[in-house]
C-alpha atoms as a PDB file:
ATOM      1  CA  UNK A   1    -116.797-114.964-142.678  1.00  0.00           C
ATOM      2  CA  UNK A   2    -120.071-113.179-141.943  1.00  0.00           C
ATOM      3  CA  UNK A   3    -120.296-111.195-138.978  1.00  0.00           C
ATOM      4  CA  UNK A   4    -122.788-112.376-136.308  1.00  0.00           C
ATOM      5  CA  UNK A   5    -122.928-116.274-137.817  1.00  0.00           C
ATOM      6  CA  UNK A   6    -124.173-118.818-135.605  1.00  0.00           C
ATOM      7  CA  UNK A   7    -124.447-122.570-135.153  1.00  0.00           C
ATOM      8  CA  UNK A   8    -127.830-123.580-133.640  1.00  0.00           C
ATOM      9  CA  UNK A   9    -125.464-124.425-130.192  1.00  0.00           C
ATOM     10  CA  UNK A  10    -124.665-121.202-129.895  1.00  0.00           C
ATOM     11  CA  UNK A  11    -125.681-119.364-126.905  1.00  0.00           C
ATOM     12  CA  UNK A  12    -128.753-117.335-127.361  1.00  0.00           C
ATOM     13  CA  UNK A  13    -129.105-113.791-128.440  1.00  0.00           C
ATOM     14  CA  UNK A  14    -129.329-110.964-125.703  1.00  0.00           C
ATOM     15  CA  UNK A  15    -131.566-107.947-126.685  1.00  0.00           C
ATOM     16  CA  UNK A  16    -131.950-104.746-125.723  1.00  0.00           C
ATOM     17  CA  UNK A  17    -134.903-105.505-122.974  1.00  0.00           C
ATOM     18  CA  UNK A  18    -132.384-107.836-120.935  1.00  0.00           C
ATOM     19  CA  UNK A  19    -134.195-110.847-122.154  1.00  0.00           C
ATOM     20  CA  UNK A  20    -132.482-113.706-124.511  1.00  0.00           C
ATOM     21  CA  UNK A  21    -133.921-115.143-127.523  1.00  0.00           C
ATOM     22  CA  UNK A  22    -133.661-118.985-128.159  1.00  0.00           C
ATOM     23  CA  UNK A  23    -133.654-119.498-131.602  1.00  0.00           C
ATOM     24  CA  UNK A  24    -134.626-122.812-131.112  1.00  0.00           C
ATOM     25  CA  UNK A  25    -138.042-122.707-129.822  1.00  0.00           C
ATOM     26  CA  UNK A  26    -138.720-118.876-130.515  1.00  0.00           C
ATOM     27  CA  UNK A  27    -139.719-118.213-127.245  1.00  0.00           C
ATOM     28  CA  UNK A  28    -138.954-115.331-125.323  1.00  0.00           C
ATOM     29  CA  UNK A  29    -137.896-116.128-121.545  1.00  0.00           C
ATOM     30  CA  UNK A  30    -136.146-113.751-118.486  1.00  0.00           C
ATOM     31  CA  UNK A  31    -133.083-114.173-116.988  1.00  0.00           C
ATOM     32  CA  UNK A  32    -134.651-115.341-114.048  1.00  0.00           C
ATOM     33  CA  UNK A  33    -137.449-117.596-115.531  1.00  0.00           C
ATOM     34  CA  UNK A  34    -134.364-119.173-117.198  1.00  0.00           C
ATOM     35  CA  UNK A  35    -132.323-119.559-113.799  1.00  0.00           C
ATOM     36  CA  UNK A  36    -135.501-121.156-111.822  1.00  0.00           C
ATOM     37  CA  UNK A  37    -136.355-124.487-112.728  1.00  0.00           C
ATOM     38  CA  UNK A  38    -140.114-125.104-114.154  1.00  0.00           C
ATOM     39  CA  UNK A  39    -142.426-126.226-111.028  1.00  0.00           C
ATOM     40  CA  UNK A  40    -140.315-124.201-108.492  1.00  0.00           C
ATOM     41  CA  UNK A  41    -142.168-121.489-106.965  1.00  0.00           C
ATOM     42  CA  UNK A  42    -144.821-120.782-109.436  1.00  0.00           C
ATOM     43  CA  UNK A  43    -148.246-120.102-107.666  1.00  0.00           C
ATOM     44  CA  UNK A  44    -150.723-123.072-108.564  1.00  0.00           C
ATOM     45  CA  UNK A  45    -148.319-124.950-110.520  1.00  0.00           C
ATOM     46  CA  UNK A  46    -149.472-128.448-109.943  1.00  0.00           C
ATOM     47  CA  UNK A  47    -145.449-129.493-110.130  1.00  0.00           C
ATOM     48  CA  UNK A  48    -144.569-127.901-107.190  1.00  0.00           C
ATOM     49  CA  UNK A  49    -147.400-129.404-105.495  1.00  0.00           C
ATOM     50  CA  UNK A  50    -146.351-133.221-106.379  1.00  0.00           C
ATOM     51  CA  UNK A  51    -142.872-132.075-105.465  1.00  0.00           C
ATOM     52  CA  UNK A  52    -144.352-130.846-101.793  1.00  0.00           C
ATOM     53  CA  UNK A  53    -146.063-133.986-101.322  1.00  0.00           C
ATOM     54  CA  UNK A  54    -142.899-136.319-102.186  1.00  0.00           C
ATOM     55  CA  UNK A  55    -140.645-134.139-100.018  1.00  0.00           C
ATOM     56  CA  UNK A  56    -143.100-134.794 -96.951  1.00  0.00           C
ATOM     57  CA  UNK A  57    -145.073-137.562 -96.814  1.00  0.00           C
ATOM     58  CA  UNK A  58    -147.865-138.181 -95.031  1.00  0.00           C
ATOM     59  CA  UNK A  59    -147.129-141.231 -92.305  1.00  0.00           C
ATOM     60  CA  UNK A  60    -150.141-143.361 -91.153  1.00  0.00           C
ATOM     61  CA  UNK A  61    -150.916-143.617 -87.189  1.00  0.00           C
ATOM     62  CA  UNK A  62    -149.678-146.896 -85.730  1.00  0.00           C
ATOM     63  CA  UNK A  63    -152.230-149.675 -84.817  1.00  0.00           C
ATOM     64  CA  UNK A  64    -151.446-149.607 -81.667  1.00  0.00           C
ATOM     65  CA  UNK A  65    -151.490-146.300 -80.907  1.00  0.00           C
ATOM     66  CA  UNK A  66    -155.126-145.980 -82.234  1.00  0.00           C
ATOM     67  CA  UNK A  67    -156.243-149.086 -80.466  1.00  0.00           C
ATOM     68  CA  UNK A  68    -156.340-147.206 -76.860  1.00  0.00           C
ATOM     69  CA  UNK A  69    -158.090-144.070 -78.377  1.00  0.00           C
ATOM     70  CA  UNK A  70    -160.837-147.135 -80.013  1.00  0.00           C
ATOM     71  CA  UNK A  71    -161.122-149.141 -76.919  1.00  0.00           C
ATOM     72  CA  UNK A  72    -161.540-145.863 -74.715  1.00  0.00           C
ATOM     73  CA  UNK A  73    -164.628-144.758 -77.023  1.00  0.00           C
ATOM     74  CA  UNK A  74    -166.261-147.983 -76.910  1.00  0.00           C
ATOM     75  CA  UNK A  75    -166.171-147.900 -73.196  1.00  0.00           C
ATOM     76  CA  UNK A  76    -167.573-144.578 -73.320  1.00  0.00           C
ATOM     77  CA  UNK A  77    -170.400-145.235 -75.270  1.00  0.00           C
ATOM     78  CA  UNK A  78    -171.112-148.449 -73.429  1.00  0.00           C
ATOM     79  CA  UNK A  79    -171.565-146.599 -69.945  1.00  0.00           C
ATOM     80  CA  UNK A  80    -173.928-144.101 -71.484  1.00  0.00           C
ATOM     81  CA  UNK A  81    -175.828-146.987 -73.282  1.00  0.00           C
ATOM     82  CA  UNK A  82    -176.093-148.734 -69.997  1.00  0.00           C
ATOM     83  CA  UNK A  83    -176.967-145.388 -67.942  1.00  0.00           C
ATOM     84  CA  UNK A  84    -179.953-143.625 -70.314  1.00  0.00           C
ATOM     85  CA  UNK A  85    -180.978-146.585 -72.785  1.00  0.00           C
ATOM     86  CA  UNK A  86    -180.296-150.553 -72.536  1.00  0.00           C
ATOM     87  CA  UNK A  87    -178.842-152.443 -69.566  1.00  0.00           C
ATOM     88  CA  UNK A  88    -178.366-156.085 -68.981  1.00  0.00           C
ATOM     89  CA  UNK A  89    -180.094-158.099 -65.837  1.00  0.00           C
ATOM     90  CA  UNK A  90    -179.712-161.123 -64.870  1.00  0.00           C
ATOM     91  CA  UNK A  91    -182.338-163.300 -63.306  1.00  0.00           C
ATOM     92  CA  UNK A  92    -181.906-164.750 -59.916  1.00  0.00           C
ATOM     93  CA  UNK A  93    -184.309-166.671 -59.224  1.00  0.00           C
ATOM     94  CA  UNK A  94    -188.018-169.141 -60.211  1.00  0.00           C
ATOM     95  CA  UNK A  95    -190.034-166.526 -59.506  1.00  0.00           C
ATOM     96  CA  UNK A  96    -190.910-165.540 -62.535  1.00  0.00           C
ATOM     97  CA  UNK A  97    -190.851-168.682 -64.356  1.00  0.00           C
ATOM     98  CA  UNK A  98    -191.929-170.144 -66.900  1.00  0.00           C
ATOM     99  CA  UNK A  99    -191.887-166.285 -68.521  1.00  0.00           C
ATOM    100  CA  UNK A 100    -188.390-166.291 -67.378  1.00  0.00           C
ATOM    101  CA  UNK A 101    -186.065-168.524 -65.909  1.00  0.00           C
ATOM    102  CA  UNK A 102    -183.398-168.640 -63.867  1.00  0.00           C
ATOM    103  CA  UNK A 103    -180.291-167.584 -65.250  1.00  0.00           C
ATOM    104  CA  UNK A 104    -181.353-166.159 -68.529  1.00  0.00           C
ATOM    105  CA  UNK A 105    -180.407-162.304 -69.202  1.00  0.00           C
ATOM    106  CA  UNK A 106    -182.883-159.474 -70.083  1.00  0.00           C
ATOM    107  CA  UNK A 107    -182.180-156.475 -71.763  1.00  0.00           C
ATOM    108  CA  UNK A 108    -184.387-153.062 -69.687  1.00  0.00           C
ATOM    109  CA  UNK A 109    -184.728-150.388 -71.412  1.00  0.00           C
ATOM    110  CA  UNK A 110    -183.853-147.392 -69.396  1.00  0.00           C
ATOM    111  CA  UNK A 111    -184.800-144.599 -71.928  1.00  0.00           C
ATOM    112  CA  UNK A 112    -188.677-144.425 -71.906  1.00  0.00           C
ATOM    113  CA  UNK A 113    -189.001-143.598 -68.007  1.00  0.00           C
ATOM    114  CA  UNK A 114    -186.092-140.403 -69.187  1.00  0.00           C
ATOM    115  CA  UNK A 115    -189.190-138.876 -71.012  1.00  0.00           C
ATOM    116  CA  UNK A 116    -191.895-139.508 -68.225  1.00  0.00           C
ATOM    117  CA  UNK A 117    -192.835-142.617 -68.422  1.00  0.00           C
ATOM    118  CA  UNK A 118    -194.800-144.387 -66.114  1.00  0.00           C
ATOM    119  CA  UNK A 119    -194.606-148.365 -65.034  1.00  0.00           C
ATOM    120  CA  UNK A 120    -197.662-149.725 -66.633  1.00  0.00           C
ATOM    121  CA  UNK A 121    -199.899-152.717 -65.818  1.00  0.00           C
ATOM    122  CA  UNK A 122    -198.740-156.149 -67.283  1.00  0.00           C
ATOM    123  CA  UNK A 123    -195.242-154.987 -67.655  1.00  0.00           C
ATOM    124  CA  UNK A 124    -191.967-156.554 -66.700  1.00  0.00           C
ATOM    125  CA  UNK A 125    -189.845-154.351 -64.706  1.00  0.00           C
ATOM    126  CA  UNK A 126    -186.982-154.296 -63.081  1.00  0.00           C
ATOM    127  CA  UNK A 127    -186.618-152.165 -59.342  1.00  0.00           C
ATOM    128  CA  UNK A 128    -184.415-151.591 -57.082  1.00  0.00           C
ATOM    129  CA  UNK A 129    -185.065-153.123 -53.258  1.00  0.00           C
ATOM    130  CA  UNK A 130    -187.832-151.015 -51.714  1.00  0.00           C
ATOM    131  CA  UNK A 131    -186.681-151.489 -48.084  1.00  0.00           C
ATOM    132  CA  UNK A 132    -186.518-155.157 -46.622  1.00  0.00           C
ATOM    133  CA  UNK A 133    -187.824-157.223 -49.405  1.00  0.00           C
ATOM    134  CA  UNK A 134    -184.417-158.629 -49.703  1.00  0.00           C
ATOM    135  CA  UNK A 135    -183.357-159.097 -46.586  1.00  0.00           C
ATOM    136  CA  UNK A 136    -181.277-161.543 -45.373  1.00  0.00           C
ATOM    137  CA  UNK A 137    -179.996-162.735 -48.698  1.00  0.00           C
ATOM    138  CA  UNK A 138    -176.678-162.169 -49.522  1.00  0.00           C
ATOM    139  CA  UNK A 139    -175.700-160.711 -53.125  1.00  0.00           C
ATOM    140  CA  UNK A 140    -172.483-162.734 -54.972  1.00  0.00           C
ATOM    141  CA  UNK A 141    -169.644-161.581 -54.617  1.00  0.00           C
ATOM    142  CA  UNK A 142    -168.009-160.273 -57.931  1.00  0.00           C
ATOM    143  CA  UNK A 143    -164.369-160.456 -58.744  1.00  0.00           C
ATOM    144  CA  UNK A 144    -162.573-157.159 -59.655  1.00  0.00           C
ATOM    145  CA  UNK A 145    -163.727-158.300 -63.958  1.00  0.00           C
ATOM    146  CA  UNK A 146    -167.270-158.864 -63.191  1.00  0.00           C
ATOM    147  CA  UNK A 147    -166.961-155.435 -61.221  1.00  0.00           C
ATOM    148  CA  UNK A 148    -165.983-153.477 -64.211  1.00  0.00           C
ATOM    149  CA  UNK A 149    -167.961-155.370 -67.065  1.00  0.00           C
ATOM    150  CA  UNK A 150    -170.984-154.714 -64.862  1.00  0.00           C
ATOM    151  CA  UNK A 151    -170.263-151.419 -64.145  1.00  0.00           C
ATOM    152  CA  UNK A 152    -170.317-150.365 -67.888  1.00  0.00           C
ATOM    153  CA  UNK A 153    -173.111-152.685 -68.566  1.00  0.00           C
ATOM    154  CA  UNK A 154    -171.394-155.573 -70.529  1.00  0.00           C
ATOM    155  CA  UNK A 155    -172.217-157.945 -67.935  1.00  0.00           C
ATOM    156  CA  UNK A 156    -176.192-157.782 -65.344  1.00  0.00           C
ATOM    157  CA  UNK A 157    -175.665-155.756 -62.388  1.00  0.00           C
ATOM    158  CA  UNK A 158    -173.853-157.838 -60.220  1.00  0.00           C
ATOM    159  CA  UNK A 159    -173.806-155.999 -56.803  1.00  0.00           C
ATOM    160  CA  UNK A 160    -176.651-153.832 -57.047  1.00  0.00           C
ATOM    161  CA  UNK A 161    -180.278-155.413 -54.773  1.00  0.00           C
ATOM    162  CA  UNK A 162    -182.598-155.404 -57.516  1.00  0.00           C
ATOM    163  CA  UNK A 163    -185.657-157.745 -58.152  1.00  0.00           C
ATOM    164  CA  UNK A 164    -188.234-158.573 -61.412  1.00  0.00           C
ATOM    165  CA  UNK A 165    -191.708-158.869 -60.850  1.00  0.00           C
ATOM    166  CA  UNK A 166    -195.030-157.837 -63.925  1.00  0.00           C
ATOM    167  CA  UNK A 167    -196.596-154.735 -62.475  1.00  0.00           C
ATOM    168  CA  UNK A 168    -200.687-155.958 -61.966  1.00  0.00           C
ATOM    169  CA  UNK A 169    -201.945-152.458 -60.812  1.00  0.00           C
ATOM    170  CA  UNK A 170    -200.977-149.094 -60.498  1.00  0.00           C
ATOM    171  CA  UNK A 171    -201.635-145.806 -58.939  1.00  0.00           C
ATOM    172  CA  UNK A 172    -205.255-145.169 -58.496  1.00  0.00           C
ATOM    173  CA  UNK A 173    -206.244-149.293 -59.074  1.00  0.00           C
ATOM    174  CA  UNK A 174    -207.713-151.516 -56.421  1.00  0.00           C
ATOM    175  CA  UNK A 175    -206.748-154.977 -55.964  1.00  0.00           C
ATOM    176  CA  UNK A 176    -207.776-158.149 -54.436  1.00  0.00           C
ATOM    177  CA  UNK A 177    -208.136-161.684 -54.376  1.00  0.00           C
ATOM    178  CA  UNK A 178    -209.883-164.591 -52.595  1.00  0.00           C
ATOM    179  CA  UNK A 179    -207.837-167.614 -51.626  1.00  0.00           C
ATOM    180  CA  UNK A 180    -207.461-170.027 -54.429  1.00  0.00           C
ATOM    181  CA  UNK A 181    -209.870-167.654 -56.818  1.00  0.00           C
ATOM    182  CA  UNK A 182    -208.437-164.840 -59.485  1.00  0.00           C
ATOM    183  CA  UNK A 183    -206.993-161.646 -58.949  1.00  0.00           C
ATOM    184  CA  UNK A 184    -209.529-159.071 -59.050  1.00  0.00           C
ATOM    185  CA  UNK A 185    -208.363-156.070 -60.429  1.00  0.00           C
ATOM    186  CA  UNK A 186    -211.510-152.579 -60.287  1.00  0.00           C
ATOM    187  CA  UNK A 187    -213.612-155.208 -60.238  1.00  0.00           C
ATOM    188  CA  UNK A 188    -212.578-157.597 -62.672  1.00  0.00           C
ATOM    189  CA  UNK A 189    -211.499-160.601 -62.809  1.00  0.00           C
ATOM    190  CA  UNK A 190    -208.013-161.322 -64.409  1.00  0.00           C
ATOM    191  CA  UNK A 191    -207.734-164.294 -66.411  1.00  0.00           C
ATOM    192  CA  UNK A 192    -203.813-164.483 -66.247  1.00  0.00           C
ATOM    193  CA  UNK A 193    -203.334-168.336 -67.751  1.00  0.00           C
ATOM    194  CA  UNK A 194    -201.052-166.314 -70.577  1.00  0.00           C
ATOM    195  CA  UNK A 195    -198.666-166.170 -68.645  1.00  0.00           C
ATOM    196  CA  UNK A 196    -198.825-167.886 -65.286  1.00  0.00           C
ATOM    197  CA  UNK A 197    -196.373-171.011 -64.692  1.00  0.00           C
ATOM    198  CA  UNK A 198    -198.376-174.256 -65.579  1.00  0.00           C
ATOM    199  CA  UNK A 199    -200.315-175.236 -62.204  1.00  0.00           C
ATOM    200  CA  UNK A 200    -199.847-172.044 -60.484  1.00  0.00           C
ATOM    201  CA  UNK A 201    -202.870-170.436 -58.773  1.00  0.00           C
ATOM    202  CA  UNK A 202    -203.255-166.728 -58.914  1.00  0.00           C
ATOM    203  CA  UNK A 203    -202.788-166.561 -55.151  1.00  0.00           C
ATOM    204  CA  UNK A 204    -203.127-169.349 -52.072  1.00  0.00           C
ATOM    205  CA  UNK A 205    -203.943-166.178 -49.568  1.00  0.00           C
ATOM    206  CA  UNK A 206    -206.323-164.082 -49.829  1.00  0.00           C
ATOM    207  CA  UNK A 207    -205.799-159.985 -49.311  1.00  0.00           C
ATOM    208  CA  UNK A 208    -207.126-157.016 -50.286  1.00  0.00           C
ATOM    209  CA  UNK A 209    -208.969-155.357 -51.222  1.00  0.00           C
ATOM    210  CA  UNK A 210    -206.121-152.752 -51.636  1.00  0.00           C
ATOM    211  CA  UNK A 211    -205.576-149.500 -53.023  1.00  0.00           C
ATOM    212  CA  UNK A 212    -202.862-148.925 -54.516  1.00  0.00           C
ATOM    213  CA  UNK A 213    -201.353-144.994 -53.819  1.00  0.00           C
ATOM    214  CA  UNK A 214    -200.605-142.791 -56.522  1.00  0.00           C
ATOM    215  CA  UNK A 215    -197.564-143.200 -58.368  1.00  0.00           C
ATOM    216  CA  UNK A 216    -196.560-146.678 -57.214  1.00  0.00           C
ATOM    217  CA  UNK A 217    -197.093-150.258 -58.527  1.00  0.00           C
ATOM    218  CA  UNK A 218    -198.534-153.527 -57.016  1.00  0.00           C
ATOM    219  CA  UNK A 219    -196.425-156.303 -58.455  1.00  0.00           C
ATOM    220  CA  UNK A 220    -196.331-160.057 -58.326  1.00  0.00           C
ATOM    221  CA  UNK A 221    -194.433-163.201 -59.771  1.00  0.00           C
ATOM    222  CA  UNK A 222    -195.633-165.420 -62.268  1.00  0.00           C
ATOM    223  CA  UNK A 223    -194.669-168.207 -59.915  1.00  0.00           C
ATOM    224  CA  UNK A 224    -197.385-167.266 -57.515  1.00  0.00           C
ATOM    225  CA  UNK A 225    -196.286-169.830 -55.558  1.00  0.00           C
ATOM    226  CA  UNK A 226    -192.732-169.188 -55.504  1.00  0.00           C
ATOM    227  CA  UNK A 227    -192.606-165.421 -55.242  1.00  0.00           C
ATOM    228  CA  UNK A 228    -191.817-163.288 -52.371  1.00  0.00           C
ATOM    229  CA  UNK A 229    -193.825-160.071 -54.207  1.00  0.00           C
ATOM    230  CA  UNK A 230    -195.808-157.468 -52.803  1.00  0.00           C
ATOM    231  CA  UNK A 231    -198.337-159.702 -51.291  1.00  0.00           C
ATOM    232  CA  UNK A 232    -195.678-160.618 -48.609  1.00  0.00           C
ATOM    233  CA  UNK A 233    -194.638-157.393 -47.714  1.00  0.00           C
ATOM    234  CA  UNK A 234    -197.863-155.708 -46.889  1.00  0.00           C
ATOM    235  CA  UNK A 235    -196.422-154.511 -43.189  1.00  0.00           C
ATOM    236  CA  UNK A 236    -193.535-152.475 -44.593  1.00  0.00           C
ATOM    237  CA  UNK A 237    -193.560-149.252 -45.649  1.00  0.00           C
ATOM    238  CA  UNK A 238    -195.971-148.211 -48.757  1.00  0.00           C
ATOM    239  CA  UNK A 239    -198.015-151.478 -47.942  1.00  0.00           C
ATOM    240  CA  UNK A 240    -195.993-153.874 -50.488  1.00  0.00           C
ATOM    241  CA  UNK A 241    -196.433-151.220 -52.964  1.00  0.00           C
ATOM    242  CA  UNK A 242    -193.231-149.935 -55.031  1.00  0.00           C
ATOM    243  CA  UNK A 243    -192.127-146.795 -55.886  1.00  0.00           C
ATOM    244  CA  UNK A 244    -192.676-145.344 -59.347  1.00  0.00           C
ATOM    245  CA  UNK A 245    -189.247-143.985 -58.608  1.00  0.00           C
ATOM    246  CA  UNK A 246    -187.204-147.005 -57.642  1.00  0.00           C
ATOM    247  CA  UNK A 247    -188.289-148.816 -61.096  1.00  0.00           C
ATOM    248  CA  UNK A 248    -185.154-148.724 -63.276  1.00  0.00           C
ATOM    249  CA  UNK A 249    -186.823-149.451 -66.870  1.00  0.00           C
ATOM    250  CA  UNK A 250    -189.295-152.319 -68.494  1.00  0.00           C
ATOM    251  CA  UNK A 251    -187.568-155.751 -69.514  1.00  0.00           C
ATOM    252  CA  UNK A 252    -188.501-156.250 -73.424  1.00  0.00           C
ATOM    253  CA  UNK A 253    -186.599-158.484 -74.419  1.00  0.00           C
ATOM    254  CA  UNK A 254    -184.882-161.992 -73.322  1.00  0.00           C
ATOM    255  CA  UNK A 255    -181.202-161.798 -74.997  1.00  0.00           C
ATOM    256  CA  UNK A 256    -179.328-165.324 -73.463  1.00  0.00           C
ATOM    257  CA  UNK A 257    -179.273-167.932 -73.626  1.00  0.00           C
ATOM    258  CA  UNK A 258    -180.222-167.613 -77.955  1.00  0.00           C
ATOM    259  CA  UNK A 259    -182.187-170.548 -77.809  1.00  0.00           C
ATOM    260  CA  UNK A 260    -184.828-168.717 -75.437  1.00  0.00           C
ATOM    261  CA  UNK A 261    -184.623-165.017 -77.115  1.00  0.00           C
ATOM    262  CA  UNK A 262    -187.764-163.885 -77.342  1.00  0.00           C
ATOM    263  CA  UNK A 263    -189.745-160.617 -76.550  1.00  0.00           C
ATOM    264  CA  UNK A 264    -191.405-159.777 -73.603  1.00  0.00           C
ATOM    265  CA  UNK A 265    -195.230-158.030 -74.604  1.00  0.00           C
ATOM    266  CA  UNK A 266    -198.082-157.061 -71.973  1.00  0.00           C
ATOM    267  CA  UNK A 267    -200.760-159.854 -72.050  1.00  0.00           C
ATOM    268  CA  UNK A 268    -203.751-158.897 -73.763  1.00  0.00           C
ATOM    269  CA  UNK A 269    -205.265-159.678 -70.468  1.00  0.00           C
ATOM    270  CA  UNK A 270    -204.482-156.225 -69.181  1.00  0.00           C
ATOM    271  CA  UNK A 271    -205.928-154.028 -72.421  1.00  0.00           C
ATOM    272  CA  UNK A 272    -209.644-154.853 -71.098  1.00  0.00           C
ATOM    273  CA  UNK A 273    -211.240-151.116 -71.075  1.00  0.00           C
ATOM    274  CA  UNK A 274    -213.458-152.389 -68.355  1.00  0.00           C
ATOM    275  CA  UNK A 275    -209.880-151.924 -66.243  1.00  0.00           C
ATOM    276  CA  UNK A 276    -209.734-148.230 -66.930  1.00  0.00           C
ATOM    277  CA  UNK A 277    -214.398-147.475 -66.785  1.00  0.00           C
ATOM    278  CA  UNK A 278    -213.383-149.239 -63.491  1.00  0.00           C
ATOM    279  CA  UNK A 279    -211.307-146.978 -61.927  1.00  0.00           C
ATOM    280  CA  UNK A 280    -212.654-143.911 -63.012  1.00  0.00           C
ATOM    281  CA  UNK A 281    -216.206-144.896 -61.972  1.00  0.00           C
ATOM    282  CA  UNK A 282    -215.210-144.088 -58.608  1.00  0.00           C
ATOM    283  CA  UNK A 283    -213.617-140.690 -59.180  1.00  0.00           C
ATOM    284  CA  UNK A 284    -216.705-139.797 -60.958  1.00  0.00           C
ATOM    285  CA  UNK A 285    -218.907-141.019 -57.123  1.00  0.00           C
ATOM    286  CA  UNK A 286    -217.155-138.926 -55.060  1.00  0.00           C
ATOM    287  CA  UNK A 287    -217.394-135.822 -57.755  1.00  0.00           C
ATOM    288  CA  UNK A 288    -221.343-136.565 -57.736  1.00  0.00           C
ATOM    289  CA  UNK A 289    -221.474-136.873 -53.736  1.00  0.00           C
ATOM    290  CA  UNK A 290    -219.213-134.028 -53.766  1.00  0.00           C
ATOM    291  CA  UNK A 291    -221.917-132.030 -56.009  1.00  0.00           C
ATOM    292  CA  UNK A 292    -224.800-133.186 -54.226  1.00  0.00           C
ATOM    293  CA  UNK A 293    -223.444-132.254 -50.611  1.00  0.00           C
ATOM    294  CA  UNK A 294    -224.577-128.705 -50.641  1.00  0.00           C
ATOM    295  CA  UNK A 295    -227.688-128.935 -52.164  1.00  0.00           C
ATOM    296  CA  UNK A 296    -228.614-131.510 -49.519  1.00  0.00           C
ATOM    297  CA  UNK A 297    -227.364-128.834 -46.816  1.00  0.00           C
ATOM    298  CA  UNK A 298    -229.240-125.998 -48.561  1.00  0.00           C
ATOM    299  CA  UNK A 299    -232.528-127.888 -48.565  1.00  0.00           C
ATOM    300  CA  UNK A 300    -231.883-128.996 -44.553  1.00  0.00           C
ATOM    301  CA  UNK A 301    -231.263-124.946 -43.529  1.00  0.00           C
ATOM    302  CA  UNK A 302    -234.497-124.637 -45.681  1.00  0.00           C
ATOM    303  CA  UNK A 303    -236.725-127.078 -43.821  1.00  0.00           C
ATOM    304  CA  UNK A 304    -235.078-125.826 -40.375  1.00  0.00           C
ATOM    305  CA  UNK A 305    -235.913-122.326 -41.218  1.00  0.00           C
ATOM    306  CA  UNK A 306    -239.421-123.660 -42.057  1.00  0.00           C
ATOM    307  CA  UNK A 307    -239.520-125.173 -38.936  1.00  0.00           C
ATOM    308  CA  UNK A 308    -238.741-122.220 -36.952  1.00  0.00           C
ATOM    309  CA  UNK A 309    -241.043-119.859 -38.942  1.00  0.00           C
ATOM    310  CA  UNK A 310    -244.291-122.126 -37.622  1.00  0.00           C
END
């Protein structure tokens, strides 16, 4: 028999370098590449990493336990919509009818008057109780639901003394009006059928004329006749005027019921520029009388010293 013979089942060859030679393949491996299985411990071997991910699994978060974390976030965000951009009122009362009625919902934006803006005339805005205008009538009573939806703004304010009226001047305007005429408003006369309830007169007293301070609002119900507003609450402080700062935003739109959703635009009434020439015609007076006051006292020492000198 030859010396060194070998079936193809034999074991492989050693040589000299340590390493083994597998006649069957031809390919050179290491005693220890031969001892470690293929996908165990080589760097970037795309085995190992299939047999990492099948040892440990990755196990989805309950339901349940990410409902909380969900319903905790949407509260959130619904108490910072409801404090710096949108909030829900309800309306109370006829007063402002047949713009609004009783019992529908308006959405105020809250945002605009974040970045300076002012109450403008013809608007619908929502303010809180100046002092006394709502005296005497009780707010409903919420239960502890009501409290909370309201409180994040899902549901109108249900606690808080607030009242809806269209702004008809602001700072700087003057206002009147003649029983049973039109509001007159620097000067002209406001045709305000747009939006008045059907038979309503602009007012059944007269007052004015007023003017109104500098940086509040003069503000009445569409239901002239069925709207305690500024004109009723002339003896109180600010002379039935509002605060610029108790106004909590401008109602734009009517949200509920959906069969009465609609927007809520200034009448074109109230884009007249004759408003505006109006009320700075008299700034421009009192700079012209202001102007003319010392040359009138110049030419009076200069007839005076006239005077004297014969």
């Amino acid at each position: 028999m030859a010396v060194g013979a070998r079936s193809g089942h034999d074991e492989p060859e050693k040589r000299a370098d340590g390493a083994f030679r597998d006649d069957t393949t031809g390919d050179d491996v290491t005693g220890d590449e031969q001892a470690q299985p293929p996908g165990d411990g080589a760097p970037g071997d795309d085995g190992d990493a299939a047999a990492g991910e099948g040892k440990y699994p990755k196990k989805p978060r309950s339901f349940w336990k990410e409902l909380p974390l969900l319903v905790g976030i949407a509260l959130v965000l619904a108490l910072l919509i409801k404090t710096f951009l949108v909030q829900a009122f309800s309306i109370p009362s006829e007063s402002m009818m047949n713009t609004l009625q009783k019992g529908d919902r308006v959405l105020v934006d809250k945002l605009t008057p974040w970045f300076g803006s002012e109450p403008e005339r013809g608007e619908v805005v929502v303010f809180h109780d100046p002092g006394g205008w709502l005296e005497g009538q009780e707010a409903p009573k919420p239960n502890v639901v009501q409290k909370f939806l309201s409180f994040i703004g899902l549901m109108p304010s249900a606690e808080e003394k607030d009242l809806i009226k269209r702004v008809i001047a602001v700072g700087g305007d003057t206002i009147s009006c003649k029983e049973g005429g039109k509001v007159v408003l620097n000067g002209v006369a406001l045709d305000e059928s747009a939006y008045l309830a059907p038979g309503a007169v602009p007012c059944q007293d007269s007052f004015g004329p007023i003017k109104v301070p500098k940086d509040r609002i003069w503000v009445m119900g569409d239901n002239r006749q069925n709207s305690l507003d500024s004109r009723f609450h002339q003896q109180l402080p600010g002379g039935g005027t509002v605060s610029n700062d108790e106004v909590v935003g401008r109602a734009v739109v009517v949200a509920w019921p959906v069969t009465r959703w609609a927007t809520l635009p200034i009448p074109e009434v109230f884009d007249q520029p004759a408003l505006d020439k109006a009320m700075a015609a008299a700034p421009m007076g009192a700079a012209g009388l202001a102007g003319a006051l010392p040359l009138v006292l110049w030419r009076r020492k200069k007839q005076a010293a006239r005077h004297t000198a014969e």
